[in-house]
C-alpha atoms as a PDB file:
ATOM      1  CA  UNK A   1     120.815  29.327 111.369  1.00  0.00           C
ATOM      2  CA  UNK A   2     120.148  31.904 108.308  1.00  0.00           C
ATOM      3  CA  UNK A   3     120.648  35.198 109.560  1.00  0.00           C
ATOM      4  CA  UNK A   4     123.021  33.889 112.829  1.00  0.00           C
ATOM      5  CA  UNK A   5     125.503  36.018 114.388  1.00  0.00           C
ATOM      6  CA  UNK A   6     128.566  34.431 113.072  1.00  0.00           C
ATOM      7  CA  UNK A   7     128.066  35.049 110.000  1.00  0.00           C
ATOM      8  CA  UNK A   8     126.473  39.159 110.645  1.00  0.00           C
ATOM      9  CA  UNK A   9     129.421  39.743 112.356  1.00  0.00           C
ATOM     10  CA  UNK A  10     132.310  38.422 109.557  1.00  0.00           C
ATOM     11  CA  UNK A  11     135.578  36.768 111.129  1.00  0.00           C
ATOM     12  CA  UNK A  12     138.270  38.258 111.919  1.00  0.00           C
ATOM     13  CA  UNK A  13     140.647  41.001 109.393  1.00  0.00           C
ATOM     14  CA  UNK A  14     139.632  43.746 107.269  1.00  0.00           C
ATOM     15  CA  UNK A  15     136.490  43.967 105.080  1.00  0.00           C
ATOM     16  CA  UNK A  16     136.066  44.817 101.727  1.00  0.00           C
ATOM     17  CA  UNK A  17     133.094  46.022 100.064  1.00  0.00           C
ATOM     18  CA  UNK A  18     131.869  46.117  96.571  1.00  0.00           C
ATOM     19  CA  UNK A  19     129.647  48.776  96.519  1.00  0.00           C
ATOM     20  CA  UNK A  20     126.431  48.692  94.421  1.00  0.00           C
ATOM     21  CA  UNK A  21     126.728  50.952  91.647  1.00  0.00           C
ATOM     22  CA  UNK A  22     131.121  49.267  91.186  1.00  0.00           C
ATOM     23  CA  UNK A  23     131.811  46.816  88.957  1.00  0.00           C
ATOM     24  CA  UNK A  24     135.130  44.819  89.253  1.00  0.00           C
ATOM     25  CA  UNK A  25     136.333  42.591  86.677  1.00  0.00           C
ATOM     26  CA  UNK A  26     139.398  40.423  87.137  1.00  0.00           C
ATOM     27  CA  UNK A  27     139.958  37.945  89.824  1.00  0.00           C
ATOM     28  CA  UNK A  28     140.181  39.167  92.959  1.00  0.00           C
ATOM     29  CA  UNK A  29     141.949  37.520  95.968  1.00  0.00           C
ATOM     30  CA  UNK A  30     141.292  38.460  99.543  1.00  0.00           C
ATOM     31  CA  UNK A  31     141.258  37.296 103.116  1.00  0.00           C
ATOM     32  CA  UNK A  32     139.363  38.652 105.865  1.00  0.00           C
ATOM     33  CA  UNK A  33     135.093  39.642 104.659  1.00  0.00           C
ATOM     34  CA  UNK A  34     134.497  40.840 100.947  1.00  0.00           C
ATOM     35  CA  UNK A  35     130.990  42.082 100.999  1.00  0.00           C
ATOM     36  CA  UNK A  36     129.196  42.045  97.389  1.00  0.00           C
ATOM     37  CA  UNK A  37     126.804  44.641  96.637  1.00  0.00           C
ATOM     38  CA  UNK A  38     127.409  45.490  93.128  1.00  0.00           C
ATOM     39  CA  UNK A  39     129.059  42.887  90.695  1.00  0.00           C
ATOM     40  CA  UNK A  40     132.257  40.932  90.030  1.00  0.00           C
ATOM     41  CA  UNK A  41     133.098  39.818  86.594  1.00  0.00           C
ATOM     42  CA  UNK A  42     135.544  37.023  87.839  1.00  0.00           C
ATOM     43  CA  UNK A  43     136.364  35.058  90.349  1.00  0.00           C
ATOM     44  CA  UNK A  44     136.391  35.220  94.174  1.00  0.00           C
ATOM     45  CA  UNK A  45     139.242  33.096  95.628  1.00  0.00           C
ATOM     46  CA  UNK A  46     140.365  33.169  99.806  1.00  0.00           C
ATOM     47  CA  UNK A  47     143.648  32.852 101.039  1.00  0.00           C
ATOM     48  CA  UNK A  48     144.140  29.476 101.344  1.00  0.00           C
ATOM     49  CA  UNK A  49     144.748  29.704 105.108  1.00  0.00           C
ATOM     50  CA  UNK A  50     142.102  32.157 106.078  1.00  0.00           C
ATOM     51  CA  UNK A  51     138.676  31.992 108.175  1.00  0.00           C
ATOM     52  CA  UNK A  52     137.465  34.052 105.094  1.00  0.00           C
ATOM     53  CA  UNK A  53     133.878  35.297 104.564  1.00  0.00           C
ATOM     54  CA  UNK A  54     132.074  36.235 101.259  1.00  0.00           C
ATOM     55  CA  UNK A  55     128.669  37.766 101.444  1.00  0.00           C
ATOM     56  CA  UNK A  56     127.069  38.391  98.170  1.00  0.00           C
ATOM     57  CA  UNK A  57     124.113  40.562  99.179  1.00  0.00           C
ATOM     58  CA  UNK A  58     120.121  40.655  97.722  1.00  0.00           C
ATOM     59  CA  UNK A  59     121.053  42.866  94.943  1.00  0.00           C
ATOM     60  CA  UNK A  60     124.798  41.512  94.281  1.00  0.00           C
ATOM     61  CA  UNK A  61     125.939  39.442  91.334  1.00  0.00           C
ATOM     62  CA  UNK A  62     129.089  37.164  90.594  1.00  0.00           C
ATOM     63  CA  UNK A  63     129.870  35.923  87.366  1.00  0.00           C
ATOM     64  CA  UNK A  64     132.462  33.432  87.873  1.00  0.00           C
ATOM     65  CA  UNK A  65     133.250  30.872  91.108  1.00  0.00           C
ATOM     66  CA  UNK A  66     133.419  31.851  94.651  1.00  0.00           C
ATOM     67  CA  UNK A  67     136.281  29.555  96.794  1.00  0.00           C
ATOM     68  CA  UNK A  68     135.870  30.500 100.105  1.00  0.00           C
ATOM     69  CA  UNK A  69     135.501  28.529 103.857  1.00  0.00           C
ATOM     70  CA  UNK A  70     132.330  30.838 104.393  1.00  0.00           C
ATOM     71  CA  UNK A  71     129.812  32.191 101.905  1.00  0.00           C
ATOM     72  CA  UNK A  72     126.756  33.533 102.339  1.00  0.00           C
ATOM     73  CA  UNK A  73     124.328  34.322  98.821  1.00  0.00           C
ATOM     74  CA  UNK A  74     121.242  36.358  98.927  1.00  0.00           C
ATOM     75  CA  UNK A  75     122.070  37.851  95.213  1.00  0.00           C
ATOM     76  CA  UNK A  76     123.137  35.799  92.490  1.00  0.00           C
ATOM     77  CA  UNK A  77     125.661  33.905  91.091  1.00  0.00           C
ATOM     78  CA  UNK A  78     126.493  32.448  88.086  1.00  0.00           C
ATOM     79  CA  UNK A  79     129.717  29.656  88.739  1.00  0.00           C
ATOM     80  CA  UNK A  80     130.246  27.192  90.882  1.00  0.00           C
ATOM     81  CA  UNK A  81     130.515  27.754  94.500  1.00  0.00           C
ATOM     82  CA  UNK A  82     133.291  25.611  96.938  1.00  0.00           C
ATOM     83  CA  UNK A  83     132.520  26.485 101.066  1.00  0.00           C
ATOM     84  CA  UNK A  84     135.386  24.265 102.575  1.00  0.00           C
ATOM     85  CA  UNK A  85     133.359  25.386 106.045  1.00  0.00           C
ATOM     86  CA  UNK A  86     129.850  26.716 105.812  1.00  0.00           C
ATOM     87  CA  UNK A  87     127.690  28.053 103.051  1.00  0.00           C
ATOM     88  CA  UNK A  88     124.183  29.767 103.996  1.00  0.00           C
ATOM     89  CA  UNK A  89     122.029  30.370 100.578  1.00  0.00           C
ATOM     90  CA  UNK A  90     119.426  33.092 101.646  1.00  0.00           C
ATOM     91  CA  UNK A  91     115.841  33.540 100.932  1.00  0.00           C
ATOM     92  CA  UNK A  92     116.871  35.499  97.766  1.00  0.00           C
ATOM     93  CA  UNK A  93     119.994  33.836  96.890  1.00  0.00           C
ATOM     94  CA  UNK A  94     119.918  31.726  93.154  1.00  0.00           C
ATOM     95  CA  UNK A  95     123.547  29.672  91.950  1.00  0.00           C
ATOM     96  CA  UNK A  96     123.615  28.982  88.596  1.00  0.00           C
ATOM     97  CA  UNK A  97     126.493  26.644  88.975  1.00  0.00           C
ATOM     98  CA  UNK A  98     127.437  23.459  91.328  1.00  0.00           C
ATOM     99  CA  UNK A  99     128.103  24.006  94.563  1.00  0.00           C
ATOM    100  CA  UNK A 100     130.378  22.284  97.085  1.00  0.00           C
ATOM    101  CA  UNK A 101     129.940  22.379 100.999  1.00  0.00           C
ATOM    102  CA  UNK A 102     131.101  21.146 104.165  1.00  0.00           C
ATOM    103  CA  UNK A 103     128.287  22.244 105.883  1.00  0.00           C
ATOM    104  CA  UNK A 104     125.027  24.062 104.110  1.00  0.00           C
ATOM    105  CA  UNK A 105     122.063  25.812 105.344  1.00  0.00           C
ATOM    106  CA  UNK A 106     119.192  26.674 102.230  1.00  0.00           C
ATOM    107  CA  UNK A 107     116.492  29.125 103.410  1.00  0.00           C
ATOM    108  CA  UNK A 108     112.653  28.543 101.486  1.00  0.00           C
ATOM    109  CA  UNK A 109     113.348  30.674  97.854  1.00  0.00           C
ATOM    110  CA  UNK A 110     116.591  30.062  97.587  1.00  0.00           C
ATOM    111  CA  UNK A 111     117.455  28.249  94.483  1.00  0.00           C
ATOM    112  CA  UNK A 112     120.581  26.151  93.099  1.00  0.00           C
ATOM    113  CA  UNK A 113     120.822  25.216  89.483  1.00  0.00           C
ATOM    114  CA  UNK A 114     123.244  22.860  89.484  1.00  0.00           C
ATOM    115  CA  UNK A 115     124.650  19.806  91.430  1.00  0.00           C
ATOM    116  CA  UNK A 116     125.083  20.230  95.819  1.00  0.00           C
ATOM    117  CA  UNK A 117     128.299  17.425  96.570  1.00  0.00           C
ATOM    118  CA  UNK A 118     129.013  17.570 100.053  1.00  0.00           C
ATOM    119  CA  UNK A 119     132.652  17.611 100.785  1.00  0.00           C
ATOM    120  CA  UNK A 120     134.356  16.762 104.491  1.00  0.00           C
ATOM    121  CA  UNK A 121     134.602  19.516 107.070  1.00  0.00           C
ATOM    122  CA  UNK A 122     137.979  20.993 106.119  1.00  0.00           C
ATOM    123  CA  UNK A 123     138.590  19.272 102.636  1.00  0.00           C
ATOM    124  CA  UNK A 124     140.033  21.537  99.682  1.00  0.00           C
ATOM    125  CA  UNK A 125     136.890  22.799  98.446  1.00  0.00           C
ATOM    126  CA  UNK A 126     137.696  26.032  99.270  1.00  0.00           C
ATOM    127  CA  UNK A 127     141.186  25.934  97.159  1.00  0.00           C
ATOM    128  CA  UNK A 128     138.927  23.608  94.408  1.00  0.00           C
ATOM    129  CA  UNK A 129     141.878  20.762  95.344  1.00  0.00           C
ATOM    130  CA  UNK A 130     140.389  16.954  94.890  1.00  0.00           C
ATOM    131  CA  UNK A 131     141.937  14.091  96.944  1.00  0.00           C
ATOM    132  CA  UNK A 132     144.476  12.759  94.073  1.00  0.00           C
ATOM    133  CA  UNK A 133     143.749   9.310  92.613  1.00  0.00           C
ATOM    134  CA  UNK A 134     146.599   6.850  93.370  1.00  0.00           C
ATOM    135  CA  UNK A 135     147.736   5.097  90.014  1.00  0.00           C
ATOM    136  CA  UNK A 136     147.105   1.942  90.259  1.00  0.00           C
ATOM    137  CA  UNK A 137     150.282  -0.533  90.382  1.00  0.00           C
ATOM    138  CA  UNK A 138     150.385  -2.245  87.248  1.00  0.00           C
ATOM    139  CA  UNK A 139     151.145  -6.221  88.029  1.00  0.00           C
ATOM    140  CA  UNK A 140     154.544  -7.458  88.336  1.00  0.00           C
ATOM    141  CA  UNK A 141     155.633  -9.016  85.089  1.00  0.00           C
ATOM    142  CA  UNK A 142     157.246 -12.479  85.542  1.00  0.00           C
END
């Protein structure tokens, strides 16, 4: 549910925090909570193996893609948003960008401009990996 404890409390490992008035450009790659209040010019990519946890708060901004298991947006971002585990878009929360989930939650205001794919509980959103295609086998010349 928006707002739920699992997500107020972070998971486990440090936290980071982009302070309001800070703005970071460059990529920046964390594990652990990175907490947006002011605004990254780049984008926001987990450890691949972490329970990681990106809050972009009501007055926070991201301009580029978020790849995280757990996001939470009540600011805004502009790029495309993978949640390999759970993605809660708050009241005040607006994606410019498609957005990939396992598992979503959209409170009344919040607004997505751009395609929602649902992607299996666990699958490579968060590292932006698609299943590969097998080539097909071409047919056995005589």
């Amino acid at each position: 549910m928006l707002g739920s404890k699992k997500f107020t409390s972070g998971v486990a490992g440090g936290t980071t925090l982009i302070a309001e008035e800070v703005t970071v450009v460059g990529d920046i790659h964390f594990s652990g909570n990175l907490d947006v209040e002011g605004l990254v010019q780049g984008s926001i990519l987990a450890r691949p193996d972490s329970e990681a946890l990106v809050r972009v708060v009501a007055k926070g901004r991201v301009e580029g893609e978020i790849r995280a298991p757990n996001v939470v947006i009540n600011g805004s971002v502009t790029g495309d948003v993978h949640s390999s585990r759970q993605l809660e878009l708050a009241p005040k929360g607006r994606v410019t960008g498609n957005v990939y989930y396992a598992l979503v939650e959209m409170a009344a205001g919040a607004e997505v401009n751009g395609s929602l794919t649902h992607v299996a509980d666990g699958a490579d959103a968060a590292q932006g990996q698609e299943s590969p295609e097998q080539p097909e086998t071409p047919p056995a010349e005589d």
